[in-house]
PDB file of N, CA and C in Angstrom:
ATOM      1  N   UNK A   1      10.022   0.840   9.409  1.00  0.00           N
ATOM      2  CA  UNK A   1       9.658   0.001   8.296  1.00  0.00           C
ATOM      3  C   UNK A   1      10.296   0.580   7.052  1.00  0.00           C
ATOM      4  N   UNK A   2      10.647  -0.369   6.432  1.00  0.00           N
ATOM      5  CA  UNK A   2      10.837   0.097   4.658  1.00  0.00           C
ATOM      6  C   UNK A   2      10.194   0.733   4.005  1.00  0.00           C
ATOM      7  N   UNK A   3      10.124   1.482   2.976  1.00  0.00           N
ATOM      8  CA  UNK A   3       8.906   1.888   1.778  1.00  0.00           C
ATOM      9  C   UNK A   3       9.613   2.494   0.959  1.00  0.00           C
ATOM     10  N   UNK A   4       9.451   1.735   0.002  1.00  0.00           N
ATOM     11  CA  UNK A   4       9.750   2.224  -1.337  1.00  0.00           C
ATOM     12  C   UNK A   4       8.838   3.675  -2.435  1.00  0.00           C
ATOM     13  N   UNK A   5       9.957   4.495  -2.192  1.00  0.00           N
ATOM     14  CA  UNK A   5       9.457   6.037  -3.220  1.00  0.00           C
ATOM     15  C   UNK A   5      10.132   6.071  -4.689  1.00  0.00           C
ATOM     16  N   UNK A   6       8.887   6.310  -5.328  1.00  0.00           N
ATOM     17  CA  UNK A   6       9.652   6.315  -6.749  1.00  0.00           C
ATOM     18  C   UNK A   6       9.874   7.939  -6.703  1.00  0.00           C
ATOM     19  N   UNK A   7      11.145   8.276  -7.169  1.00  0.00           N
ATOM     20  CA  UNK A   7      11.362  10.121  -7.148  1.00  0.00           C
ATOM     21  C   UNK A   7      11.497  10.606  -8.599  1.00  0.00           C
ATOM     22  N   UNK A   8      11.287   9.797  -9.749  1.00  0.00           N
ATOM     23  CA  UNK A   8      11.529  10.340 -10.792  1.00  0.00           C
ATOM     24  C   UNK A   8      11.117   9.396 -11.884  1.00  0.00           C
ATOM     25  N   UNK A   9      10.251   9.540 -13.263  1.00  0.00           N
ATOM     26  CA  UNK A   9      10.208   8.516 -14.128  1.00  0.00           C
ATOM     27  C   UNK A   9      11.393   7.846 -14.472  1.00  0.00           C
ATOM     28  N   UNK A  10      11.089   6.273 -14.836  1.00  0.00           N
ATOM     29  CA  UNK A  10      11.916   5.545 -14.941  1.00  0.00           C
ATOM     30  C   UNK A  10      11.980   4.725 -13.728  1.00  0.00           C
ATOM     31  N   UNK A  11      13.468   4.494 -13.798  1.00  0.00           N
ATOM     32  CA  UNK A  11      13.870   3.366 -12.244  1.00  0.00           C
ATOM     33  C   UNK A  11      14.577   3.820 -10.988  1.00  0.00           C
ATOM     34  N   UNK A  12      14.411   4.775 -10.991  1.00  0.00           N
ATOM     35  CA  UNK A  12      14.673   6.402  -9.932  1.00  0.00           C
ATOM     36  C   UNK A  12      13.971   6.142  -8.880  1.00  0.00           C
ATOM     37  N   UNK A  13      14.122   5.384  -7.949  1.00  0.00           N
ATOM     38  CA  UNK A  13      13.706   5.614  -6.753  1.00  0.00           C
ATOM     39  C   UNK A  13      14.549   5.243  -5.218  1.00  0.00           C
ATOM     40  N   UNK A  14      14.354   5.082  -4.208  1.00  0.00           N
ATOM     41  CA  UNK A  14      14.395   5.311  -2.962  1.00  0.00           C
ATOM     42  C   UNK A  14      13.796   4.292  -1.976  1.00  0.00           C
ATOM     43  N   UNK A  15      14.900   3.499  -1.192  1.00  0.00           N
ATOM     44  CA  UNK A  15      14.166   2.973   0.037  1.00  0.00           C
ATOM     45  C   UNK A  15      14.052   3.668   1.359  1.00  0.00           C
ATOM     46  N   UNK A  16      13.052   4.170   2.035  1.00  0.00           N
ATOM     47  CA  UNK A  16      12.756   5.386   2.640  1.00  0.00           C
ATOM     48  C   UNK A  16      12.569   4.211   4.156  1.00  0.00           C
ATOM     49  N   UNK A  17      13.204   4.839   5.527  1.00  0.00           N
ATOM     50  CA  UNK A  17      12.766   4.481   6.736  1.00  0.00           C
ATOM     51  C   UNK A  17      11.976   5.410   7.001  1.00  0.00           C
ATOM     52  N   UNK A  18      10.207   4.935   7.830  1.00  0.00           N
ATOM     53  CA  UNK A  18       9.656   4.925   8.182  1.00  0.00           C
ATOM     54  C   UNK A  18       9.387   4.555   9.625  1.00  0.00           C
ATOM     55  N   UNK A  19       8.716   5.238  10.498  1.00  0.00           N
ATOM     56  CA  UNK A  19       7.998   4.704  11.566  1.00  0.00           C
ATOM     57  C   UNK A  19       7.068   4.061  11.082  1.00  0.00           C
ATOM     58  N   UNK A  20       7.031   2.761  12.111  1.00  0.00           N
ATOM     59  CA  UNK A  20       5.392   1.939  12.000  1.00  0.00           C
ATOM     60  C   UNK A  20       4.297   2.566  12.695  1.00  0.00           C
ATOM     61  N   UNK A  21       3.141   2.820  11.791  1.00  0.00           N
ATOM     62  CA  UNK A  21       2.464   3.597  12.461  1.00  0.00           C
ATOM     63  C   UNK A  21       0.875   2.230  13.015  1.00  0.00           C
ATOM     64  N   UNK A  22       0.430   3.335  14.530  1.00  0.00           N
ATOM     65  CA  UNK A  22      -0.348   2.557  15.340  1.00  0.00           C
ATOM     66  C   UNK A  22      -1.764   2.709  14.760  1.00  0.00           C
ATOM     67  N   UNK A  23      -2.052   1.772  14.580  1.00  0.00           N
ATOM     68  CA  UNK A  23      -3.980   1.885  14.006  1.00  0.00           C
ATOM     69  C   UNK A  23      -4.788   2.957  14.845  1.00  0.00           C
ATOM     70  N   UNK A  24      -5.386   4.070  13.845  1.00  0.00           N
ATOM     71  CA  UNK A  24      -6.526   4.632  14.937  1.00  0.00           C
ATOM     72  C   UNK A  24      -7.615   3.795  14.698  1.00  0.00           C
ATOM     73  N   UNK A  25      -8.653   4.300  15.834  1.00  0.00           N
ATOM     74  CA  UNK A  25     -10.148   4.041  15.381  1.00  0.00           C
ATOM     75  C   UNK A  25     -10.322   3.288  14.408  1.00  0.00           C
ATOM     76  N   UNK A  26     -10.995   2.197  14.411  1.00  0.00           N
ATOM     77  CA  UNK A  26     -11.383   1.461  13.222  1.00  0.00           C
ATOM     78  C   UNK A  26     -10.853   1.171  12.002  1.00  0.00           C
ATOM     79  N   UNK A  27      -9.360   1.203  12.602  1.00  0.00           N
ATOM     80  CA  UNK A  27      -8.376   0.581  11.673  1.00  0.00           C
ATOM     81  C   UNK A  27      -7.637  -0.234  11.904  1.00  0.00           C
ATOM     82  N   UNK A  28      -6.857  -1.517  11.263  1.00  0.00           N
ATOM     83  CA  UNK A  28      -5.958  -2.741  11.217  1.00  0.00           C
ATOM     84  C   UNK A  28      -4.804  -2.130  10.726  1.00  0.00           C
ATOM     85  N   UNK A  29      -3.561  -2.736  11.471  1.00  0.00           N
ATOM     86  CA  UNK A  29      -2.171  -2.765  10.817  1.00  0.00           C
ATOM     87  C   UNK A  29      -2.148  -3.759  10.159  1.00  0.00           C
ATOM     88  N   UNK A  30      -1.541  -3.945   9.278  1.00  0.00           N
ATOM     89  CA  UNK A  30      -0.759  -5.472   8.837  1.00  0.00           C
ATOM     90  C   UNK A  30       0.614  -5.630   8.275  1.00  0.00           C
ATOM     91  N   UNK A  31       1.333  -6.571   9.254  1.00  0.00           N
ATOM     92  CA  UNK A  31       2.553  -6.733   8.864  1.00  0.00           C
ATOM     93  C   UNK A  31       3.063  -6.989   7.439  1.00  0.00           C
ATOM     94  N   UNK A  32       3.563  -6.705   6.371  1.00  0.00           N
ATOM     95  CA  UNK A  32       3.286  -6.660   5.208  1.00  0.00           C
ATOM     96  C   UNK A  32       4.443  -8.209   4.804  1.00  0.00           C
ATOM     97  N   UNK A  33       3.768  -9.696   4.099  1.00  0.00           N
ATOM     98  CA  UNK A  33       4.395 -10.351   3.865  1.00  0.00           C
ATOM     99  C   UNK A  33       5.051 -10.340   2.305  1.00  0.00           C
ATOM    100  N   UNK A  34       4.005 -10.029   1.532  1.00  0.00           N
ATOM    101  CA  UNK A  34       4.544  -9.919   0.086  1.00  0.00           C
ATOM    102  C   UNK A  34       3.595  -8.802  -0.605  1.00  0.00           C
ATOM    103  N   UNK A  35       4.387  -8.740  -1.808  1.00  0.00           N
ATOM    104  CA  UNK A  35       4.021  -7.272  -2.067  1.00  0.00           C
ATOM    105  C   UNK A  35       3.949  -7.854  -3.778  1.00  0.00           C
ATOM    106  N   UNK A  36       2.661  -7.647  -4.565  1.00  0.00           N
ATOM    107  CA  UNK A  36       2.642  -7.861  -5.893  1.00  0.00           C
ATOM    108  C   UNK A  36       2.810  -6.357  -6.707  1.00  0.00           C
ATOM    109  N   UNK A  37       3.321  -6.376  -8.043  1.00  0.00           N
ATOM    110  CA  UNK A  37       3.707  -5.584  -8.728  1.00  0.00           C
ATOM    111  C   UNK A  37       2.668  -5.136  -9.872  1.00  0.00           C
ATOM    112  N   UNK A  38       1.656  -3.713  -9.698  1.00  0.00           N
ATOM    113  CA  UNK A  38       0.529  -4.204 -10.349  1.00  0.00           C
ATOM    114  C   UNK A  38       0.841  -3.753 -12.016  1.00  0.00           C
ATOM    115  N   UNK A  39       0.418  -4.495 -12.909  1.00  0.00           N
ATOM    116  CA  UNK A  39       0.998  -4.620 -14.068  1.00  0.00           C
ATOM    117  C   UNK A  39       0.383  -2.961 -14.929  1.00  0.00           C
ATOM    118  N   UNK A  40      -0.536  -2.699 -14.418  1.00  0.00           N
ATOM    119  CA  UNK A  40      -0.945  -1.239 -14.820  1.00  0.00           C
ATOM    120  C   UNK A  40      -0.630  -0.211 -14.118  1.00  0.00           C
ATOM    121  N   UNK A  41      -0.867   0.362 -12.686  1.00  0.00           N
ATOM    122  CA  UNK A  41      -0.749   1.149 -12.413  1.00  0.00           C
ATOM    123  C   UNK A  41       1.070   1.923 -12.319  1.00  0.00           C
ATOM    124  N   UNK A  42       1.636   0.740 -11.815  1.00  0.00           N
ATOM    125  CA  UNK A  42       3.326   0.598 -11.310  1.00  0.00           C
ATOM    126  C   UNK A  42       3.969   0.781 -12.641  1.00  0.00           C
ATOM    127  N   UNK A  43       3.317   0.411 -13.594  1.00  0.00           N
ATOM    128  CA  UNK A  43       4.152   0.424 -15.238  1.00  0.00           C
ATOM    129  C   UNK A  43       3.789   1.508 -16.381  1.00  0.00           C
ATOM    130  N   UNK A  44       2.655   2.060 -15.530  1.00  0.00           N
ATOM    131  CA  UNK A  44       2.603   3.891 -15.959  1.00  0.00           C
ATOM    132  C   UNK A  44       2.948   4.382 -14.847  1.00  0.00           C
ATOM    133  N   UNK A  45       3.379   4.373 -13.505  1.00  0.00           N
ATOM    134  CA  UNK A  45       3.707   5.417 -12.569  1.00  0.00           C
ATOM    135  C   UNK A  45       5.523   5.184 -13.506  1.00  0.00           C
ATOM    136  N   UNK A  46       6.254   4.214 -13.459  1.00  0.00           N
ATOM    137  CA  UNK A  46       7.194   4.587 -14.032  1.00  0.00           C
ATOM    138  C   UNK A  46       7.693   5.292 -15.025  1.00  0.00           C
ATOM    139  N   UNK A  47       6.834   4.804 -15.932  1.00  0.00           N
ATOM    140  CA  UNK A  47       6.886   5.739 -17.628  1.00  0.00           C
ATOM    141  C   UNK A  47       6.124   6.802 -17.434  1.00  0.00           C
ATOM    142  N   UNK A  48       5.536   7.540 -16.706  1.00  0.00           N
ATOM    143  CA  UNK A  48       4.964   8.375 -16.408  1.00  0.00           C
ATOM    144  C   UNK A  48       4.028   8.565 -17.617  1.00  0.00           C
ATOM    145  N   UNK A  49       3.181   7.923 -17.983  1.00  0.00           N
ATOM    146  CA  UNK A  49       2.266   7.271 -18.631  1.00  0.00           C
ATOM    147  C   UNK A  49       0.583   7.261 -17.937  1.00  0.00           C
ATOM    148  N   UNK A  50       0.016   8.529 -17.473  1.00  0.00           N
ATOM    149  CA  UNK A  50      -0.934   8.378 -16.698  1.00  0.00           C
ATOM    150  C   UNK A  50      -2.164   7.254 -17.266  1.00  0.00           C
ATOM    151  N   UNK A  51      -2.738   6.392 -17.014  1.00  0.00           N
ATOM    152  CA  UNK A  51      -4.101   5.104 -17.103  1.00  0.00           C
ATOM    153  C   UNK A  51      -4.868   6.501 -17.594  1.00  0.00           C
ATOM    154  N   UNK A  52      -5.238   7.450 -16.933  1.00  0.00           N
ATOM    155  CA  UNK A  52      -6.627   8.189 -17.610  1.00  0.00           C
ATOM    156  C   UNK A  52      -6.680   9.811 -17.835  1.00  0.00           C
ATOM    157  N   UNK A  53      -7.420  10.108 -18.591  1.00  0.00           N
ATOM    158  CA  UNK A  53      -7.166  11.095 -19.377  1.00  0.00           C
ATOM    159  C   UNK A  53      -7.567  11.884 -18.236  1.00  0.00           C
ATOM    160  N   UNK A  54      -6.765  13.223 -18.359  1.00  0.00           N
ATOM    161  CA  UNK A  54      -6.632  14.517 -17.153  1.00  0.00           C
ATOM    162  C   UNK A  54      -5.822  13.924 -16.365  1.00  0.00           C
ATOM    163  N   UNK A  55      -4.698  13.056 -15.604  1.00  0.00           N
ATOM    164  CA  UNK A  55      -3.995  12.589 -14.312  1.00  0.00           C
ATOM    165  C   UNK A  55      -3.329  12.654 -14.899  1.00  0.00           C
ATOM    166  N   UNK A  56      -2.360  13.245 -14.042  1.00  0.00           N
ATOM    167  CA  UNK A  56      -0.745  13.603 -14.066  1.00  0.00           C
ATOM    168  C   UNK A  56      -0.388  12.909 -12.440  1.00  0.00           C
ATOM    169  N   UNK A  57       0.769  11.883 -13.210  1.00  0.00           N
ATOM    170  CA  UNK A  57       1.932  11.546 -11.894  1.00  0.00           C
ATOM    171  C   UNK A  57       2.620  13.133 -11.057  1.00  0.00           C
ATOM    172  N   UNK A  58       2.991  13.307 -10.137  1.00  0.00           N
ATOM    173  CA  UNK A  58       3.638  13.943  -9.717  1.00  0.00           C
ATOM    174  C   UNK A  58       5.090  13.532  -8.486  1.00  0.00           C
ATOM    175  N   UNK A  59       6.209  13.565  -9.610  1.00  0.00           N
ATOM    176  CA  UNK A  59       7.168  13.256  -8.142  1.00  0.00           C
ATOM    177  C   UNK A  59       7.966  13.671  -7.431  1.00  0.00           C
ATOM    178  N   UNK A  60       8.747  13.124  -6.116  1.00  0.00           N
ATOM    179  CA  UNK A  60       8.095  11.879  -5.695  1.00  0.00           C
ATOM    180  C   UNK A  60       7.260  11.737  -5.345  1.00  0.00           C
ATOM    181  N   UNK A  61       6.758   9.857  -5.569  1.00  0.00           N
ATOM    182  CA  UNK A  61       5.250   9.907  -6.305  1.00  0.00           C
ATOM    183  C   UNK A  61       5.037   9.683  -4.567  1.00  0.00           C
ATOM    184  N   UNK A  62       3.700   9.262  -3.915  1.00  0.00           N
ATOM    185  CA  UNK A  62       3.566   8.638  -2.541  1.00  0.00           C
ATOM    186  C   UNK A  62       3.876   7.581  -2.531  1.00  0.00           C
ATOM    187  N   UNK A  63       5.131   7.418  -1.077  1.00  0.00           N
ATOM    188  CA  UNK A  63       5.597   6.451  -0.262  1.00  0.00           C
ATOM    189  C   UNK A  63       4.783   5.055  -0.150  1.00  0.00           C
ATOM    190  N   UNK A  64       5.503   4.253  -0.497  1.00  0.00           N
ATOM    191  CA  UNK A  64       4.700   2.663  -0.571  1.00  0.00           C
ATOM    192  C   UNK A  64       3.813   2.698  -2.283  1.00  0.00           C
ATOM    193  N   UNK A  65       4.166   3.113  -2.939  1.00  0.00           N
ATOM    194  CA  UNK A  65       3.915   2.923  -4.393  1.00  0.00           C
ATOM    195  C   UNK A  65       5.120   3.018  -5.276  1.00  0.00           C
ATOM    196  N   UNK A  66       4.773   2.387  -6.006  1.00  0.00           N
ATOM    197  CA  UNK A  66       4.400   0.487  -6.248  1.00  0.00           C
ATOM    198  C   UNK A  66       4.284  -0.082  -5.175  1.00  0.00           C
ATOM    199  N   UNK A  67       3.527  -0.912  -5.216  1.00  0.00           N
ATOM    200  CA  UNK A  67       3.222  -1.990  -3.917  1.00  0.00           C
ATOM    201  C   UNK A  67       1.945  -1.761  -3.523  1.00  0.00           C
ATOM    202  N   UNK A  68       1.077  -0.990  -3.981  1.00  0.00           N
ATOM    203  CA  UNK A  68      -0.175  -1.278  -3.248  1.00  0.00           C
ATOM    204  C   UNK A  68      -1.101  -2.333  -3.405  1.00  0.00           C
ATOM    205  N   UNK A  69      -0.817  -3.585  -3.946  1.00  0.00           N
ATOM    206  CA  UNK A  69      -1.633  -4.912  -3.790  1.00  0.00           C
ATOM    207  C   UNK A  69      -0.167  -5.321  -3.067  1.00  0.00           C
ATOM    208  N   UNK A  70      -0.689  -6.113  -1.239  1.00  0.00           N
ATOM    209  CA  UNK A  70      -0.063  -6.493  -0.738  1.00  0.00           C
ATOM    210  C   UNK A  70      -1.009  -8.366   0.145  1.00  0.00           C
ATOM    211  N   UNK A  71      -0.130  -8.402   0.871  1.00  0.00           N
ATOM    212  CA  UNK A  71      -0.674  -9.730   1.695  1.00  0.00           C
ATOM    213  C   UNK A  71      -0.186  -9.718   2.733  1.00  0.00           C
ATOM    214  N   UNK A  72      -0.469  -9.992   3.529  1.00  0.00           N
ATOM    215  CA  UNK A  72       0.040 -10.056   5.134  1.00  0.00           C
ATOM    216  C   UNK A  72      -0.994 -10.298   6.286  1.00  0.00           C
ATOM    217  N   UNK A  73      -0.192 -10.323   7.502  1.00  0.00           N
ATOM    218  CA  UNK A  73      -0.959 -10.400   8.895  1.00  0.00           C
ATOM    219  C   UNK A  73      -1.253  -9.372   9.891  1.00  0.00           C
ATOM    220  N   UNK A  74      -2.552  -9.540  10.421  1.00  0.00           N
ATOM    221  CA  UNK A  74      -2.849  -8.350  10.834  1.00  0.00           C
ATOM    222  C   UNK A  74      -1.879  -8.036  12.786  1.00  0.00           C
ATOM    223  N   UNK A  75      -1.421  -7.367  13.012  1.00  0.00           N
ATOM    224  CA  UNK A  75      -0.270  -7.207  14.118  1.00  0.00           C
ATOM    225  C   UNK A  75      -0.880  -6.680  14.642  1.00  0.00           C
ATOM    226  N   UNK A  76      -2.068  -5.425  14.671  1.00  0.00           N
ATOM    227  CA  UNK A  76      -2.581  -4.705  15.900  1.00  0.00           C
ATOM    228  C   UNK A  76      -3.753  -4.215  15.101  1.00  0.00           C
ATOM    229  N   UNK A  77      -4.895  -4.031  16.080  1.00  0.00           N
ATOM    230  CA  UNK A  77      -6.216  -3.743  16.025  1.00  0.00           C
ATOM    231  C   UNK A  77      -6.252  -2.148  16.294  1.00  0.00           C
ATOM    232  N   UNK A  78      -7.246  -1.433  16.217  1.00  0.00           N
ATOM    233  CA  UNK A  78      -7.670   0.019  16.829  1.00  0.00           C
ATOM    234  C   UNK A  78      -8.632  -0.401  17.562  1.00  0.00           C
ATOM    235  N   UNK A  79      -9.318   0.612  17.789  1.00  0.00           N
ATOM    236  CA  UNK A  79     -10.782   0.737  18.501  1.00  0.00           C
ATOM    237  C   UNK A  79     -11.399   0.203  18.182  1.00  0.00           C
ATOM    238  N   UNK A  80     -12.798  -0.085  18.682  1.00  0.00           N
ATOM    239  CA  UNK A  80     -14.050  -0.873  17.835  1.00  0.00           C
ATOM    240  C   UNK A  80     -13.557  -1.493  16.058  1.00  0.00           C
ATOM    241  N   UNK A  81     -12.457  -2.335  16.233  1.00  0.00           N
ATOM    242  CA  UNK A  81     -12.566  -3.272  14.928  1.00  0.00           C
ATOM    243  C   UNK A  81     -12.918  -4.622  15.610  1.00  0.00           C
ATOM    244  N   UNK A  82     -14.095  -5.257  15.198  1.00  0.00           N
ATOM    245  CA  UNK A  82     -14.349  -6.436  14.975  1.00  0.00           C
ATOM    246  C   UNK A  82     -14.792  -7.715  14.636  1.00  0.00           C
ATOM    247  N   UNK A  83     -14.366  -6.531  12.339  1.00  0.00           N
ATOM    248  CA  UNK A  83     -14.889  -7.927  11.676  1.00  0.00           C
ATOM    249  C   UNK A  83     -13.075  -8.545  11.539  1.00  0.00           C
ATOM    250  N   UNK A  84     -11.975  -8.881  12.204  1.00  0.00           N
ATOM    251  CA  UNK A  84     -10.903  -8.765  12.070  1.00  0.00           C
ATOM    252  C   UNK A  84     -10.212  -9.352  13.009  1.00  0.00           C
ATOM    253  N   UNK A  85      -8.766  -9.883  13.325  1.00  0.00           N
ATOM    254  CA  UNK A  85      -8.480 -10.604  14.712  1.00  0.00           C
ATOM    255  C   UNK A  85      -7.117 -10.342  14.379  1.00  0.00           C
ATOM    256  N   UNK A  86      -5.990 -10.266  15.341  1.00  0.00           N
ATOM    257  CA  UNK A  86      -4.661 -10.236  15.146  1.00  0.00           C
ATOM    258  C   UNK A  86      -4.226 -11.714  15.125  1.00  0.00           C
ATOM    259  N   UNK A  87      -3.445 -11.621  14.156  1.00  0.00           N
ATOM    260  CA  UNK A  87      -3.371 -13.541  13.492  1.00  0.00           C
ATOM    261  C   UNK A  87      -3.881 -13.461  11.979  1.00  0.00           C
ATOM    262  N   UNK A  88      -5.105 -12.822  11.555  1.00  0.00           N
ATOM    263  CA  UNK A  88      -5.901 -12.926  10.676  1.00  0.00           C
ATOM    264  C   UNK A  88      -4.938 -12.467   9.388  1.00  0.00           C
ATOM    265  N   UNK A  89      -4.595 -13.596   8.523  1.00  0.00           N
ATOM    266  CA  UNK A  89      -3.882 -13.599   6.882  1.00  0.00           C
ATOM    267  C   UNK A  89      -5.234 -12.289   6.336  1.00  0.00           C
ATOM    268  N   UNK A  90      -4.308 -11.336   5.638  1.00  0.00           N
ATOM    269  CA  UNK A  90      -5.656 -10.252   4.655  1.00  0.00           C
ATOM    270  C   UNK A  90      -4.869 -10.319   3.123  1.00  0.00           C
ATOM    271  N   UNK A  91      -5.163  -9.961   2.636  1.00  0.00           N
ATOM    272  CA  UNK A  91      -4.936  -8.997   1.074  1.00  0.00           C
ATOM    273  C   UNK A  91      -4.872  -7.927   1.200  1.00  0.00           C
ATOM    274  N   UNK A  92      -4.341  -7.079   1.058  1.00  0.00           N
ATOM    275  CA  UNK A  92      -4.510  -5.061   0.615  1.00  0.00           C
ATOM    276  C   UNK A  92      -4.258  -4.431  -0.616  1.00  0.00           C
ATOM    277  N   UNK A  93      -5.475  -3.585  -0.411  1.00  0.00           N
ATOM    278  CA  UNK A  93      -5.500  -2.765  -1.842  1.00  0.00           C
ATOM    279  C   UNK A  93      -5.682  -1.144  -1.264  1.00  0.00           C
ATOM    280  N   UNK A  94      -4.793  -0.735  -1.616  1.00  0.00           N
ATOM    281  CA  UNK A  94      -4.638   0.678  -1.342  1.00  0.00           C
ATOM    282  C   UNK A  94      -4.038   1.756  -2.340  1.00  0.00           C
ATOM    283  N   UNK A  95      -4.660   3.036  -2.708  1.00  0.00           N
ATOM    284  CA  UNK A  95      -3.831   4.119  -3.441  1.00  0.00           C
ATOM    285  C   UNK A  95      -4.284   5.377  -3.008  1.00  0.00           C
ATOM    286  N   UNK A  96      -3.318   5.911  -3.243  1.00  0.00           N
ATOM    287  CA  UNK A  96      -3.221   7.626  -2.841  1.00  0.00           C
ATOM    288  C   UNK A  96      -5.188   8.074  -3.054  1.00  0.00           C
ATOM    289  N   UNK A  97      -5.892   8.677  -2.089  1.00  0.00           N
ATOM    290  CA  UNK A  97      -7.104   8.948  -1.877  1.00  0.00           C
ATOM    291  C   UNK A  97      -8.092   8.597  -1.763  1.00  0.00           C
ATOM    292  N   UNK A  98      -7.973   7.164  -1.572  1.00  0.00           N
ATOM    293  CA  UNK A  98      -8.719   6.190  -1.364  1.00  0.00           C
ATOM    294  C   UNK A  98      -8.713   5.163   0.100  1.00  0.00           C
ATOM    295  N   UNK A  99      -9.316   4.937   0.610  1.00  0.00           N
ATOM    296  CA  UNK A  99      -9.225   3.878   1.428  1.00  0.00           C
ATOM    297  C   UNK A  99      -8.406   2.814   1.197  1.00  0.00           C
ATOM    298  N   UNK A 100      -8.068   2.476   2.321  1.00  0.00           N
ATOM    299  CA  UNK A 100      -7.450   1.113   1.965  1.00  0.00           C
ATOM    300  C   UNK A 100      -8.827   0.056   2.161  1.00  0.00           C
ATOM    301  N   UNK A 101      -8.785  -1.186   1.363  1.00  0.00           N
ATOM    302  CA  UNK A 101      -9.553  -2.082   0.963  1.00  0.00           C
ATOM    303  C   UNK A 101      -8.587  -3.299   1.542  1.00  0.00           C
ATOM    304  N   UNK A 102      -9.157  -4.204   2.537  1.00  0.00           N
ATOM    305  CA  UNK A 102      -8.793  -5.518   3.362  1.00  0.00           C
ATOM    306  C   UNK A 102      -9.549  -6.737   2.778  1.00  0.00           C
ATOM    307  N   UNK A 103      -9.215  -7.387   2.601  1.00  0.00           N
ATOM    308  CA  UNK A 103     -10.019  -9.094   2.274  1.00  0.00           C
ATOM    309  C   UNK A 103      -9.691 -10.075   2.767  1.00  0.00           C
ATOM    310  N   UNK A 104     -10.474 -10.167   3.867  1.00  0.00           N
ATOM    311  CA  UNK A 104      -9.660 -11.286   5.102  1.00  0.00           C
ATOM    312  C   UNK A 104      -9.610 -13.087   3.812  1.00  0.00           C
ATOM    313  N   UNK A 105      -8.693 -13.367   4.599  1.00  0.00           N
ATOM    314  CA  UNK A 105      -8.553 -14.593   3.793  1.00  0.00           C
ATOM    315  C   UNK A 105      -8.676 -15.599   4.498  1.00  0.00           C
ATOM    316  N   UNK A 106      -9.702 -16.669   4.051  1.00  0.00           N
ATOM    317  CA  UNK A 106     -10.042 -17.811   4.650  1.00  0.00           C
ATOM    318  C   UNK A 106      -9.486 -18.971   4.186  1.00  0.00           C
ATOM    319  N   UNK A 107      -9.045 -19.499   5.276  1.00  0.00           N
ATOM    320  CA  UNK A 107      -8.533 -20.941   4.796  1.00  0.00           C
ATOM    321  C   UNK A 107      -9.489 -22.051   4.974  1.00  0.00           C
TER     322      UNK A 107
END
């Protein structure tokens, strides 16, 4: 897979190959369809402009940032997931130390 690394403030970065990695335990893949650009976090990780007082960027920053509000389909299940289905359109919200956050989307 693709993923974009920013390696330096500014417009300094890197399209990085990746392995796709397999869901453990109680986790969803999702094929990633589009990728939004979030107007705060992505526009101080560049200017190296930390959102809150004490955080410092450090780079390169982690792989797949910018891009952590995404959309896509879920491609493979783990273990015991099943509020979730492969087929199932989600949202993702994910950043460095945090969980990733899914919002299945209903049509």
């Amino acid at each position: 897979m693709k993923v974009l690394q920013v390696t330096a403030p500014g417009s300094e970065s890197v399209l990085l190959d990746m392995p796709i990695p397999d869901p453990g335990p109680g986790e969803a893949r999702v094929r990633i369809l589009g990728v939004a650009t979030c107007p705060q976090w992505d526009l101080h990780l560049r200017h190296n402009e930390p959102m809150f007082v004490g955080h410092q960027f450090h780079y390169p920053y982690t792989p797949g940032q910018p891009g952590h509000e995404a959309t896509g389909v879920i491609d493979a299940l783990g273990e015991g997931v099943s509020a979730l289905a492969l087929g199932d359109c989600v949202s993702v919200w994910r950043d460095p130390g945090h969980r990733v956050q899914v919002i299945k989307v209903v049509r």
